[in-house]
N, C-alpha and C. Protein backbone atom coordinates (compact mmCIF):
# COMPACT_ATOMS: atom_id res chain seq x y z
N UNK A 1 -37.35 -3.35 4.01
CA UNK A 1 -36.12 -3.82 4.62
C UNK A 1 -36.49 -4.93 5.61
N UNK A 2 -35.78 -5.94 5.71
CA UNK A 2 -35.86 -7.37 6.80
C UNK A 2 -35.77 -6.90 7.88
N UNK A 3 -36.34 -7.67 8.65
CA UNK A 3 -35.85 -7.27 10.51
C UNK A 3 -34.49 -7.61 10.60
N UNK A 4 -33.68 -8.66 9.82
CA UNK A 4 -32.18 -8.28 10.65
C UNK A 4 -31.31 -7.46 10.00
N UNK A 5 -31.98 -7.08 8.40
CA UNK A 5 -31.37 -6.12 8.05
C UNK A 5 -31.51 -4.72 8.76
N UNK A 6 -32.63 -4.46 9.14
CA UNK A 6 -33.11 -2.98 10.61
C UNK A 6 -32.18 -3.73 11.49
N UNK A 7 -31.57 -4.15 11.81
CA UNK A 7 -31.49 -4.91 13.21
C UNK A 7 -29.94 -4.39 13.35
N UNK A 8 -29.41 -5.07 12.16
CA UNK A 8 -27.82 -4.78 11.63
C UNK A 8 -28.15 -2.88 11.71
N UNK A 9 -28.52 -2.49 10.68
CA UNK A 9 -28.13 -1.21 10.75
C UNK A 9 -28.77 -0.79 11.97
N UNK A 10 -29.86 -0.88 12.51
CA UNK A 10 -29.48 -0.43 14.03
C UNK A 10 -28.45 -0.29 14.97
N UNK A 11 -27.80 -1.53 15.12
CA UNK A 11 -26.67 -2.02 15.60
C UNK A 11 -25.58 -1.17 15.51
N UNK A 12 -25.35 -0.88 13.92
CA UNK A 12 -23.97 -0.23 13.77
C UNK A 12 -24.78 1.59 14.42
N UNK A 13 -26.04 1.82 13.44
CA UNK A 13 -26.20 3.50 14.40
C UNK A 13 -25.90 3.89 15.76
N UNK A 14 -25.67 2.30 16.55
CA UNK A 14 -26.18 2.43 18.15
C UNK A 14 -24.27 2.54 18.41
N UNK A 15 -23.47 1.58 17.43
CA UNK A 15 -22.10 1.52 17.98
C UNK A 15 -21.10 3.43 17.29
N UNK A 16 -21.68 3.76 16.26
CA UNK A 16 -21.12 4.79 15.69
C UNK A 16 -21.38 5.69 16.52
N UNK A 17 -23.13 6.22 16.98
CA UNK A 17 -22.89 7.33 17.88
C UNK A 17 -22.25 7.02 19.05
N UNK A 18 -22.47 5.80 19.62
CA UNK A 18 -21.40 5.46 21.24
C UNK A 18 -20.24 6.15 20.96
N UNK A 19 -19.26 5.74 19.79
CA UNK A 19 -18.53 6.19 19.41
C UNK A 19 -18.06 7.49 19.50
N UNK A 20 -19.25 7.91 18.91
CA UNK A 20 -18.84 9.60 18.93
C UNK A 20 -19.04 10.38 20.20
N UNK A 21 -19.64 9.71 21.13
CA UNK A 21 -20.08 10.08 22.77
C UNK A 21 -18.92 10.04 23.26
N UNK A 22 -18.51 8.67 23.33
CA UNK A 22 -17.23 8.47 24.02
C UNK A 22 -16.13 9.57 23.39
N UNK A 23 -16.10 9.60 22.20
CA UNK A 23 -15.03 10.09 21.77
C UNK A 23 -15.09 11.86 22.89
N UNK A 24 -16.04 12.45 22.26
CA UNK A 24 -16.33 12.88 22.76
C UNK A 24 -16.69 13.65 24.13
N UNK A 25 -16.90 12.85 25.03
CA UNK A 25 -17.63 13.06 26.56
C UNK A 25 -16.69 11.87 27.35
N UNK A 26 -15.89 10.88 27.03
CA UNK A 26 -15.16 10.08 28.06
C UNK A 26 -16.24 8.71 28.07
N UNK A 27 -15.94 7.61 28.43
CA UNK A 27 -16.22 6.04 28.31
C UNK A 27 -17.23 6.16 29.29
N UNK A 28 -17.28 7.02 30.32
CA UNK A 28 -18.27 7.05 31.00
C UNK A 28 -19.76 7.33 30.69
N UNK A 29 -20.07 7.80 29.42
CA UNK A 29 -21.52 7.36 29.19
C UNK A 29 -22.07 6.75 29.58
N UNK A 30 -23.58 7.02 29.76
CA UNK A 30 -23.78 6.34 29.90
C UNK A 30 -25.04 5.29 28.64
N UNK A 31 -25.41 4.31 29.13
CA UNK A 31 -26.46 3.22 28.17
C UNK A 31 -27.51 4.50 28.19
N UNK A 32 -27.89 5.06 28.77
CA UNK A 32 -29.30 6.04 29.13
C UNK A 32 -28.84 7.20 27.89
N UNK A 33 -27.62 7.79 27.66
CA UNK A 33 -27.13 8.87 26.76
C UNK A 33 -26.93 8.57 25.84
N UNK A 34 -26.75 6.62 25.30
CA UNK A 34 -26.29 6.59 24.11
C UNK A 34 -27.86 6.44 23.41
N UNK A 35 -28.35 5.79 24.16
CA UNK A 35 -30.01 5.51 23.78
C UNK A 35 -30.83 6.52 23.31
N UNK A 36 -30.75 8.00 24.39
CA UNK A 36 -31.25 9.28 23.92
C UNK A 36 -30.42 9.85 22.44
N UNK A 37 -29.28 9.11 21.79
CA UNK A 37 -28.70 10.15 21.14
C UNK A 37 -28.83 9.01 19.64
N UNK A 38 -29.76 7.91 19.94
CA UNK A 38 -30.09 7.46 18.76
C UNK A 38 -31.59 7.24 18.52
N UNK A 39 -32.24 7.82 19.43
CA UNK A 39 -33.96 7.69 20.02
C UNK A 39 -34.20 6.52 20.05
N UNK A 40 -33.99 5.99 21.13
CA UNK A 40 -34.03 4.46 21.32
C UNK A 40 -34.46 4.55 22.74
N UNK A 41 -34.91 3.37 23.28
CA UNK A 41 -34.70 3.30 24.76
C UNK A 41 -33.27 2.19 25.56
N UNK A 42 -33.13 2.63 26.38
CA UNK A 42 -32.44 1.88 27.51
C UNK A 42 -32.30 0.51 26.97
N UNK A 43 -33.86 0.28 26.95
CA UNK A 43 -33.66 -1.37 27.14
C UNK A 43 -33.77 -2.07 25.38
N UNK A 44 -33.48 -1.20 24.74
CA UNK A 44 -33.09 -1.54 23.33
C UNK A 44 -31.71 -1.42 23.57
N UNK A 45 -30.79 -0.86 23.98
CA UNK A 45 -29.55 -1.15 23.98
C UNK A 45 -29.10 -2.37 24.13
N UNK A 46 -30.03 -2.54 25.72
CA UNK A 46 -29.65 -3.67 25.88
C UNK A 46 -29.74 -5.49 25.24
N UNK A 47 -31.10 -5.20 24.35
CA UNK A 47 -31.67 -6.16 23.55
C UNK A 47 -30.30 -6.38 22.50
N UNK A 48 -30.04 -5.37 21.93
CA UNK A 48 -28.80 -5.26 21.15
C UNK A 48 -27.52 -5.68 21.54
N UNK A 49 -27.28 -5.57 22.61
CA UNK A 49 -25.71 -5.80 23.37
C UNK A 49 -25.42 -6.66 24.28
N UNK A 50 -27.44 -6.42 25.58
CA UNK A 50 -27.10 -7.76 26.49
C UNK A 50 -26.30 -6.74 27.48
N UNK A 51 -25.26 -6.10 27.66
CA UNK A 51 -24.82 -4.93 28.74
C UNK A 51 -24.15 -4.08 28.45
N UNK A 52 -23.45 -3.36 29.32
CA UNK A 52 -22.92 -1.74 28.63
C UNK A 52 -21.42 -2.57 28.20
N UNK A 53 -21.04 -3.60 28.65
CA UNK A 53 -19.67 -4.10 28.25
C UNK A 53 -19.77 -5.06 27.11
N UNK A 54 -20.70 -5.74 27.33
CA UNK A 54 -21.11 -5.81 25.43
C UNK A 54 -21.00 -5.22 24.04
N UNK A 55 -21.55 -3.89 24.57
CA UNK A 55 -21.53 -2.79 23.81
C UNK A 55 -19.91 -2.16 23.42
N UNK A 56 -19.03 -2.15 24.84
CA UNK A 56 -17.82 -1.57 24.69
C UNK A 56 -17.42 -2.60 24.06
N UNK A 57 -17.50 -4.04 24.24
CA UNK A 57 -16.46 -4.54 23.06
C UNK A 57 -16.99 -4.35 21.78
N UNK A 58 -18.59 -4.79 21.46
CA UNK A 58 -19.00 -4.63 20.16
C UNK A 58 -18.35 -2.82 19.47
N UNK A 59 -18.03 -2.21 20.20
CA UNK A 59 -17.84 -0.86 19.81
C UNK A 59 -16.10 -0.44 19.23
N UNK A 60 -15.24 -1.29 20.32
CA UNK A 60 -14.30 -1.67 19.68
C UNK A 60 -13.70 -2.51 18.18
N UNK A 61 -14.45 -3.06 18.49
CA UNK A 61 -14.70 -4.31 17.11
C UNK A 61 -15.03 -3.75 16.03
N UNK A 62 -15.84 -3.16 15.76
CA UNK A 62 -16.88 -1.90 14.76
C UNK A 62 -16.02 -1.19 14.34
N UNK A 63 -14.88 -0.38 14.95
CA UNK A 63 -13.66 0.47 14.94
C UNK A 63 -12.58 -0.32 13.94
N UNK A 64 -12.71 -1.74 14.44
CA UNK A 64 -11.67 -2.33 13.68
C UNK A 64 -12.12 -2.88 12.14
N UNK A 65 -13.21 -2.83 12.36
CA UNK A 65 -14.36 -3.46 11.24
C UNK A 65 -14.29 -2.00 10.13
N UNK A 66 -14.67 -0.94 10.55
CA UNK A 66 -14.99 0.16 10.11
C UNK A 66 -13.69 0.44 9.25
N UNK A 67 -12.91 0.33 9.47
CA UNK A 67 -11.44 0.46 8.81
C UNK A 67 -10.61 -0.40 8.64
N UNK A 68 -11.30 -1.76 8.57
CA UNK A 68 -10.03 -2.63 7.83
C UNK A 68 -9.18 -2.99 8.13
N UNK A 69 -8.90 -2.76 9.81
CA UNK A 69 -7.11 -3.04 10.16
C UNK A 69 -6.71 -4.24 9.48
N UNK A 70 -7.58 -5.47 9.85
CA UNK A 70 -7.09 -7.03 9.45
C UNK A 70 -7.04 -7.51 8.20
N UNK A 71 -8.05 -6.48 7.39
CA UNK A 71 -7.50 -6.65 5.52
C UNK A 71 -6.23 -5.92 5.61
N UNK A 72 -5.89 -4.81 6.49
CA UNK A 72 -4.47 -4.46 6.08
C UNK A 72 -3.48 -4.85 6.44
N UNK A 73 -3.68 -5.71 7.50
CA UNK A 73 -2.74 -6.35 8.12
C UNK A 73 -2.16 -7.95 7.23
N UNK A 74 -3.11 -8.42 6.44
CA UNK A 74 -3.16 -9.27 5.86
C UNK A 74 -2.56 -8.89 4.34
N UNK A 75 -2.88 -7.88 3.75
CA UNK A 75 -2.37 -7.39 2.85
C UNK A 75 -0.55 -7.09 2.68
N UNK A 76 -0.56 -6.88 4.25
CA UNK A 76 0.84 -6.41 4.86
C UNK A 76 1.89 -7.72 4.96
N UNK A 77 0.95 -8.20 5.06
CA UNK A 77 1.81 -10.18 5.42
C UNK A 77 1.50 -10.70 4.10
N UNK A 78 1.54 -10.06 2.96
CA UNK A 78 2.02 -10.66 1.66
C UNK A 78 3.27 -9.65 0.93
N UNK A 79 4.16 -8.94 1.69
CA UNK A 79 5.12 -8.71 1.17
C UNK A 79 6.40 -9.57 1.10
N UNK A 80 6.72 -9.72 -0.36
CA UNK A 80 7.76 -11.12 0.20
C UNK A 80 9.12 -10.33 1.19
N UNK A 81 10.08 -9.36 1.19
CA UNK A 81 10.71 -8.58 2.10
C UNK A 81 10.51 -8.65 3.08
N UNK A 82 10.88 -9.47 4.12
CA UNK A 82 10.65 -8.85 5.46
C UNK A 82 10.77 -7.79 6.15
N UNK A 83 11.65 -7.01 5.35
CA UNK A 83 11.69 -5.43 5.94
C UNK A 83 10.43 -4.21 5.40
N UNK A 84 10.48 -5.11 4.30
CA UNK A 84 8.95 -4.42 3.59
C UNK A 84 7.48 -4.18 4.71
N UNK A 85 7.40 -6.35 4.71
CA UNK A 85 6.76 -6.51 5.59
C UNK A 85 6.36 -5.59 6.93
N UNK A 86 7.09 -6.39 7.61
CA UNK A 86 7.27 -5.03 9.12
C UNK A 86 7.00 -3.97 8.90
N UNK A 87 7.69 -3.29 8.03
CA UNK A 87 7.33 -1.75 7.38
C UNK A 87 5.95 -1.78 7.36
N UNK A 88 5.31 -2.16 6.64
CA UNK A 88 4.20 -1.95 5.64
C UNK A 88 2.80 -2.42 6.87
N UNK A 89 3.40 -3.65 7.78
CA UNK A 89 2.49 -3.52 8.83
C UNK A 89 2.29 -2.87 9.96
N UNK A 90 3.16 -2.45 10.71
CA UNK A 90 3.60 -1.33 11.61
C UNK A 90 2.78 -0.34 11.17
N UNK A 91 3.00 0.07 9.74
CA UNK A 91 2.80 1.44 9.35
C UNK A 91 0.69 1.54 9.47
N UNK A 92 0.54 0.18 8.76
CA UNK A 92 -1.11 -0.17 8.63
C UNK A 92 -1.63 0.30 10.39
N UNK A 93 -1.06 -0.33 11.25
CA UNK A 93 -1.62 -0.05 12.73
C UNK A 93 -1.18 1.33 13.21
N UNK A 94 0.10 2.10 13.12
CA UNK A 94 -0.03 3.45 13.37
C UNK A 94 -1.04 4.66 12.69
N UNK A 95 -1.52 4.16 11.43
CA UNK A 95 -2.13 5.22 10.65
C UNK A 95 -3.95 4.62 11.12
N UNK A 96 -3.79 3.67 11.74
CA UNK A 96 -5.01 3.51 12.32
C UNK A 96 -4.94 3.74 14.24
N UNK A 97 -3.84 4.43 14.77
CA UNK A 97 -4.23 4.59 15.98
C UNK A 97 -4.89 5.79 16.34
N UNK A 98 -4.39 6.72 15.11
CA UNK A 98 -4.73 8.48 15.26
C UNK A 98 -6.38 8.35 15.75
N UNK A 99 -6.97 7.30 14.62
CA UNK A 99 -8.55 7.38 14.68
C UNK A 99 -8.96 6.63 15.85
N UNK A 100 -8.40 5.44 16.46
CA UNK A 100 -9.21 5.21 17.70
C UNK A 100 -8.56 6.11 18.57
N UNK A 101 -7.55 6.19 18.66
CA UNK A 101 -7.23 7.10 20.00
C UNK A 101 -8.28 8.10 21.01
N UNK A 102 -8.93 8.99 20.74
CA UNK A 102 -9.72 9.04 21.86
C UNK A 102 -10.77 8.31 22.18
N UNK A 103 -11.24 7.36 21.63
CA UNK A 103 -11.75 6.10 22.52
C UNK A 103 -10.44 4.99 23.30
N UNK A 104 -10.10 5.14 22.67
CA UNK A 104 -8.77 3.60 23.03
C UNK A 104 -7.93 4.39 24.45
N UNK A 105 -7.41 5.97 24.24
CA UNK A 105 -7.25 6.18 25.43
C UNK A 105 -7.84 6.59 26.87
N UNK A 106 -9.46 6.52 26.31
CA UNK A 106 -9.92 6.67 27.56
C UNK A 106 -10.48 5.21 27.89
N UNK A 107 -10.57 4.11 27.62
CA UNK A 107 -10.46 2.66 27.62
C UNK A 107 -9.33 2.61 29.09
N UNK A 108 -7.71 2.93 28.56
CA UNK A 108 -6.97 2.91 29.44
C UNK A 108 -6.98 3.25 30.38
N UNK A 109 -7.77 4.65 30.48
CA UNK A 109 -7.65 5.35 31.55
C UNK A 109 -8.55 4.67 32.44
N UNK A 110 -9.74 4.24 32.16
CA UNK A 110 -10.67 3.44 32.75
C UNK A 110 -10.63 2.13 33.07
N UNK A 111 -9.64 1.30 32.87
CA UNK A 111 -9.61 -0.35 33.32
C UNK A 111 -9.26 -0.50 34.17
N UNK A 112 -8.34 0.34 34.78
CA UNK A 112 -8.01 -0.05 36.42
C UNK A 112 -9.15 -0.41 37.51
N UNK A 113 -10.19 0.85 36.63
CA UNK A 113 -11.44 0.72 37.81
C UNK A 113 -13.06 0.51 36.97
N UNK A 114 -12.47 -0.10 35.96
CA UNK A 114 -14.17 -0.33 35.41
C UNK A 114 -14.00 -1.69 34.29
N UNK A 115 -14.82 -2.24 35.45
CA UNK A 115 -14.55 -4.12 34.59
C UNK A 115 -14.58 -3.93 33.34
N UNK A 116 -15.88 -3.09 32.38
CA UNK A 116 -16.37 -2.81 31.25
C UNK A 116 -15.42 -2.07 30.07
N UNK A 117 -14.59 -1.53 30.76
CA UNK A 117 -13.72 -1.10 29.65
C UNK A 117 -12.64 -1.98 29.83
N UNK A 118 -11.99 -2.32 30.77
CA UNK A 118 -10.87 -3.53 31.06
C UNK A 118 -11.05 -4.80 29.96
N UNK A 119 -12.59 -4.96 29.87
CA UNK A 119 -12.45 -6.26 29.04
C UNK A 119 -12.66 -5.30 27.43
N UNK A 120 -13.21 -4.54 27.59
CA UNK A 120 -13.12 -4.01 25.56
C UNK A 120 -11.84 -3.66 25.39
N UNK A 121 -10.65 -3.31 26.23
CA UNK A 121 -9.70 -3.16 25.70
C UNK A 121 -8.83 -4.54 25.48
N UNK A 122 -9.28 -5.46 26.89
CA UNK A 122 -8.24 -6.52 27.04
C UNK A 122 -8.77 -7.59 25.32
N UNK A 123 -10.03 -7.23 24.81
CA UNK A 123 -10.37 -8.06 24.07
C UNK A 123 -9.77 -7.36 22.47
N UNK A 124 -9.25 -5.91 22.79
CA UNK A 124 -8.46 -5.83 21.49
C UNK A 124 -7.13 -6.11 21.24
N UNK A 125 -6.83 -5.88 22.71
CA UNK A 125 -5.19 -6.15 22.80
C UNK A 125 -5.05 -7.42 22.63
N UNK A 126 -5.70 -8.49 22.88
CA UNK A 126 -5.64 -10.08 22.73
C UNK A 126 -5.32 -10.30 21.01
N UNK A 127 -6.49 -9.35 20.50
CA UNK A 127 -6.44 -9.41 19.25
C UNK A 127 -4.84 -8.84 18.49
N UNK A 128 -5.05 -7.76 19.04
CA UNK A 128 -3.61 -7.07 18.35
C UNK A 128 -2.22 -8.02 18.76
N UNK A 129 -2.11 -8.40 19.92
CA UNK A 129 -0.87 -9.31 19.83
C UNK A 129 -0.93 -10.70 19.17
N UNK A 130 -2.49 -11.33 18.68
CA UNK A 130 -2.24 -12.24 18.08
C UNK A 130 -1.92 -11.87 16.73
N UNK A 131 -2.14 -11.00 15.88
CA UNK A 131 -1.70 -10.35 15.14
C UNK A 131 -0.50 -9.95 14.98
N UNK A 132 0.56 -9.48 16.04
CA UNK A 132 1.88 -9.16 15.93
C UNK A 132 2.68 -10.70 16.15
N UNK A 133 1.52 -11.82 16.29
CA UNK A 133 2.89 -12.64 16.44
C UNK A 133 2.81 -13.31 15.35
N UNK A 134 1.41 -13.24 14.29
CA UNK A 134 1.57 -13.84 12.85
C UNK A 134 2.70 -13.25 12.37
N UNK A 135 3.04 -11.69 12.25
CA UNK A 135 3.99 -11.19 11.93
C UNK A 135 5.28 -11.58 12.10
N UNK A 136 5.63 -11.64 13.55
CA UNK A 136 6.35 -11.99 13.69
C UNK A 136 7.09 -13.44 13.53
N UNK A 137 5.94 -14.40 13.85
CA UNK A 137 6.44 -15.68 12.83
C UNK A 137 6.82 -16.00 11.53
N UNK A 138 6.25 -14.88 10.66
CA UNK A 138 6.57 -14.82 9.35
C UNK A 138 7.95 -14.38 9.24
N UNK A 139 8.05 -13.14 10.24
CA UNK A 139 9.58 -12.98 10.14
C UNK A 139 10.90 -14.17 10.57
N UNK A 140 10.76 -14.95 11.48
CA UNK A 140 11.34 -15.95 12.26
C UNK A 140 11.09 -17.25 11.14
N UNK A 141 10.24 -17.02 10.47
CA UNK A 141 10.38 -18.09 9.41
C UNK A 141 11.03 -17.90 8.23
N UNK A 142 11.13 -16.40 7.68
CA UNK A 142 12.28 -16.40 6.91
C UNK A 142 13.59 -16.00 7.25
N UNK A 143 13.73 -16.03 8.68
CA UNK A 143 15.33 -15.85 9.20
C UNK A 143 15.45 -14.42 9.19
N UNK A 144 14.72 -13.80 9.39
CA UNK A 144 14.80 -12.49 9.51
C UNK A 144 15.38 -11.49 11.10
N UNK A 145 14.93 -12.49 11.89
CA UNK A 145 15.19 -11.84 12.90
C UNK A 145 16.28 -11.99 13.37
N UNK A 146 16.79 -10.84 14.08
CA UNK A 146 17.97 -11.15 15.25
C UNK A 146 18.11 -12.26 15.86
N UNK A 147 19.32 -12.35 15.68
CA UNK A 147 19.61 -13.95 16.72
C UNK A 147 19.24 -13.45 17.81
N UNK A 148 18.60 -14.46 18.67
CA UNK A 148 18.02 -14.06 19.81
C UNK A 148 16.60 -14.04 20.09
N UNK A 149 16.21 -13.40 18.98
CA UNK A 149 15.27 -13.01 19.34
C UNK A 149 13.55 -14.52 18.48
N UNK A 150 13.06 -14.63 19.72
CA UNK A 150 12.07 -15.36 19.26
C UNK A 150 10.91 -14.95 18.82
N UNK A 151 10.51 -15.76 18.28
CA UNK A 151 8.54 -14.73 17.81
C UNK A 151 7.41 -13.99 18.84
N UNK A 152 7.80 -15.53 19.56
CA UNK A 152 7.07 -14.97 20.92
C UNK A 152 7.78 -13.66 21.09
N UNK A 153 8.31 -13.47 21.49
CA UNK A 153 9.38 -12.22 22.50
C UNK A 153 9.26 -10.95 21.39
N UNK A 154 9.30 -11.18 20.11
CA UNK A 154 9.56 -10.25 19.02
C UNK A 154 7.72 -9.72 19.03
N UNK A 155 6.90 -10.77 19.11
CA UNK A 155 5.16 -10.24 19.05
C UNK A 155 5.47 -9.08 20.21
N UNK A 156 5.60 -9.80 21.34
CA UNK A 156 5.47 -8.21 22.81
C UNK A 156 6.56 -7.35 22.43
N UNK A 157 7.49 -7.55 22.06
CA UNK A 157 8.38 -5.95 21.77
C UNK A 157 7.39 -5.04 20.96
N UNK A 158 6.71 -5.67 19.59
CA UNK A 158 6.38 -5.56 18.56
C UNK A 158 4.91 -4.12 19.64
N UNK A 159 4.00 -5.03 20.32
CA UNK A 159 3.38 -4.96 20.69
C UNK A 159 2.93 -3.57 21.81
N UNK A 160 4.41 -3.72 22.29
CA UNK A 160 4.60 -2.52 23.37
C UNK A 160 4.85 -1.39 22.71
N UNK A 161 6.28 -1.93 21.82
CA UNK A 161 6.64 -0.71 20.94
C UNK A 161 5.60 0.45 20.17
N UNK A 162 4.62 -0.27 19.88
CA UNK A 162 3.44 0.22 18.82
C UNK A 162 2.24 0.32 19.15
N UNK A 163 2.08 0.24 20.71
CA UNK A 163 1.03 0.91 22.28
C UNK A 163 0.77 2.21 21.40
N UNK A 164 -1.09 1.90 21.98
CA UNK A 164 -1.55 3.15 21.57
C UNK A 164 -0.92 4.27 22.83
N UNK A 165 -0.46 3.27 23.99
CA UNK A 165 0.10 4.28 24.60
C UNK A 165 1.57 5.08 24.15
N UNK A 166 2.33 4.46 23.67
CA UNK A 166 3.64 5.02 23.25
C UNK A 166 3.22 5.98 22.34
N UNK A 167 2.47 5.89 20.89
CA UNK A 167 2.06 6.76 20.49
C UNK A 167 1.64 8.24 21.04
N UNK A 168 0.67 7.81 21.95
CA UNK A 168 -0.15 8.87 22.47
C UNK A 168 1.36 9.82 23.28
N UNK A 169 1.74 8.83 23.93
CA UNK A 169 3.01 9.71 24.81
C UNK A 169 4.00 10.75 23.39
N UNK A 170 4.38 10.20 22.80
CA UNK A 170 5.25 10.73 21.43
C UNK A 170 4.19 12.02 20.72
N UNK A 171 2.90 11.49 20.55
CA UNK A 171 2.11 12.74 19.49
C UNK A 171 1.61 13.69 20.80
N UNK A 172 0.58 13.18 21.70
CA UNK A 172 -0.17 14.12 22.71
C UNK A 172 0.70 14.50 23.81
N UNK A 173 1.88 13.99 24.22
CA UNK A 173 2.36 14.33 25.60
C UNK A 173 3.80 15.18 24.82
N UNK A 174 4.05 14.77 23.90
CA UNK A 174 5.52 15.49 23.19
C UNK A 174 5.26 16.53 22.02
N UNK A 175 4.17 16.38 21.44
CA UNK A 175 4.11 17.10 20.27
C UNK A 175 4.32 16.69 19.26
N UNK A 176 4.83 15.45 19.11
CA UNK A 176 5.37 14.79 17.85
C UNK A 176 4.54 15.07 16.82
N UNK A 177 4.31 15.04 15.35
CA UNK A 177 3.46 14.89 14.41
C UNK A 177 2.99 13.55 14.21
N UNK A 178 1.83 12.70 14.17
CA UNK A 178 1.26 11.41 13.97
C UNK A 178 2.31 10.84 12.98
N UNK A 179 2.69 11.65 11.73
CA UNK A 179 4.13 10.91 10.32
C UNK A 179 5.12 10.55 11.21
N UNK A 180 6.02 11.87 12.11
CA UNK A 180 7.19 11.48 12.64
C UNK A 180 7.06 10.18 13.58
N UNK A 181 6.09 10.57 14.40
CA UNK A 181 6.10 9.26 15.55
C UNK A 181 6.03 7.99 14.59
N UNK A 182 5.22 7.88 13.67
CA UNK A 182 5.08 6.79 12.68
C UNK A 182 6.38 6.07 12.43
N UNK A 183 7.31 7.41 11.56
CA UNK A 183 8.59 7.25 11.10
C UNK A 183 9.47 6.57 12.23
N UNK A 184 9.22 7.22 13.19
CA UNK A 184 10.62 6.98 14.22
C UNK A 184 10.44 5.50 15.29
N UNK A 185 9.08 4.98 14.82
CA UNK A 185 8.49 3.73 15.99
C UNK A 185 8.92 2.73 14.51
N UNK A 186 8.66 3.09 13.21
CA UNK A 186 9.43 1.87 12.55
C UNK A 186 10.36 1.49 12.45
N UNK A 187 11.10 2.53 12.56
CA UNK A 187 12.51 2.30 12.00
C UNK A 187 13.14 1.76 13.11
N UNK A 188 12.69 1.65 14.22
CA UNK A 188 13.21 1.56 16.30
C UNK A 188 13.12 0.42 16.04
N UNK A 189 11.80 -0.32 15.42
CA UNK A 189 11.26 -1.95 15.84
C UNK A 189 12.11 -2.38 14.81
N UNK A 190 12.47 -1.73 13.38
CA UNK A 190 13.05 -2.45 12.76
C UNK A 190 14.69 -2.47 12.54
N UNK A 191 15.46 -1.54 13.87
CA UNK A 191 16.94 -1.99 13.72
C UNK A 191 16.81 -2.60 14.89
N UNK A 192 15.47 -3.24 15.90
CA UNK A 192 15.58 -4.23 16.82
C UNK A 192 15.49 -5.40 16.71
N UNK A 193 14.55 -5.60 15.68
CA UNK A 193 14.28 -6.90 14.80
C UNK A 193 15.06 -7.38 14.14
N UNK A 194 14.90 -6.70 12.89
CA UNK A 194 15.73 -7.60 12.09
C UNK A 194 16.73 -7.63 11.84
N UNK A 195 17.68 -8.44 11.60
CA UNK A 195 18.98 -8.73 10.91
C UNK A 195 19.32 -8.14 10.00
């Protein structure tokens, strides 16, 4: 095997168990626990990442990598229907929040007071709303939307509406089932949206 082929699969062993730490034990790991839990040292983490917030975004990213959101999201933005559409993408990002969710909500819980998770989350959310506003331009380009309502403005509804926090509040704080909350956050965005 090549050194950047070891290098690569190092990489991902070092982001999967983080993964499962965090998931696990809370964002607070540390570089010293993820290192012991792939027999590595410290300062191989860091060779790999450069710092522990390196790591949290590369770890986020890996999550999104690992499952495809953006082939599905892309897949989703070839329905000619705009109601399809929306449907079919909404649905792609809720059936992928179940699985980050206990990393993604302890992210939240941690940005107020830890630069390192503030930027791995702020660097997915950047991502995810540029994503809701392709959507949403697609919709605004075939006249789909409510009068009123612009792409811009329709991406952050889009955006808030479909918060890993709203989720989490609906499945972990209410009981909801992951389907219903699914069901009931599409059908919300889509008698707000569209026409």
């Amino acid at each position: 095997m090549s050194n950047s082929k070891r290098a690569a699969r190092s990489r991902q062993e070092i982001l999967d168990a983080a993964w499962n730490l965090i998931a696990q034990r809370g964002a607070e790991v540390s570089l010293s626990d993820i290192a012991a839990e792939v027999g590595m040292t410290r300062q191989s983490i860091y060779v790999h990442f450069g710092s522990r917030g390196g790591l949290l975004v590369a770890l986020v990213r890996r999550a999104d990598e690992r499952e495809g959101i953006f082939a599905k999201f892309d897949a989703a933005l070839e329905a000619a229907d705009p109601r399809d559409r929306l449907d079919r993408y909404v649905k792609a990002w809720l059936v992928f929040v179940p699985k980050i969710y206990p990393v993604a909500s302890d992210l939240i819980r941690l940005r107020a007071t830890d630069a390192d998770a503030a930027a791995a989350w702020e660097d997915r959310m950047s991502d995810l709303l540029g994503c809701f506003r392709k959507l949403a331009e697609s919709l605004a380009a075939d006249g789909a939307l409510v009068k009123g309502w612009s792409a811009p403005r329709a991406a952050d509804s889009l955006w808030a509406a479909c918060s890993v926090q709203a989720w989490g509040l609906l499945v972990k704080e209410r009981g909801w089932s992951p389907a219903a909350a699914s069901k009931t956050i599409r059908a919300s965005v889509a008698r707000v949206l569209l026409d």
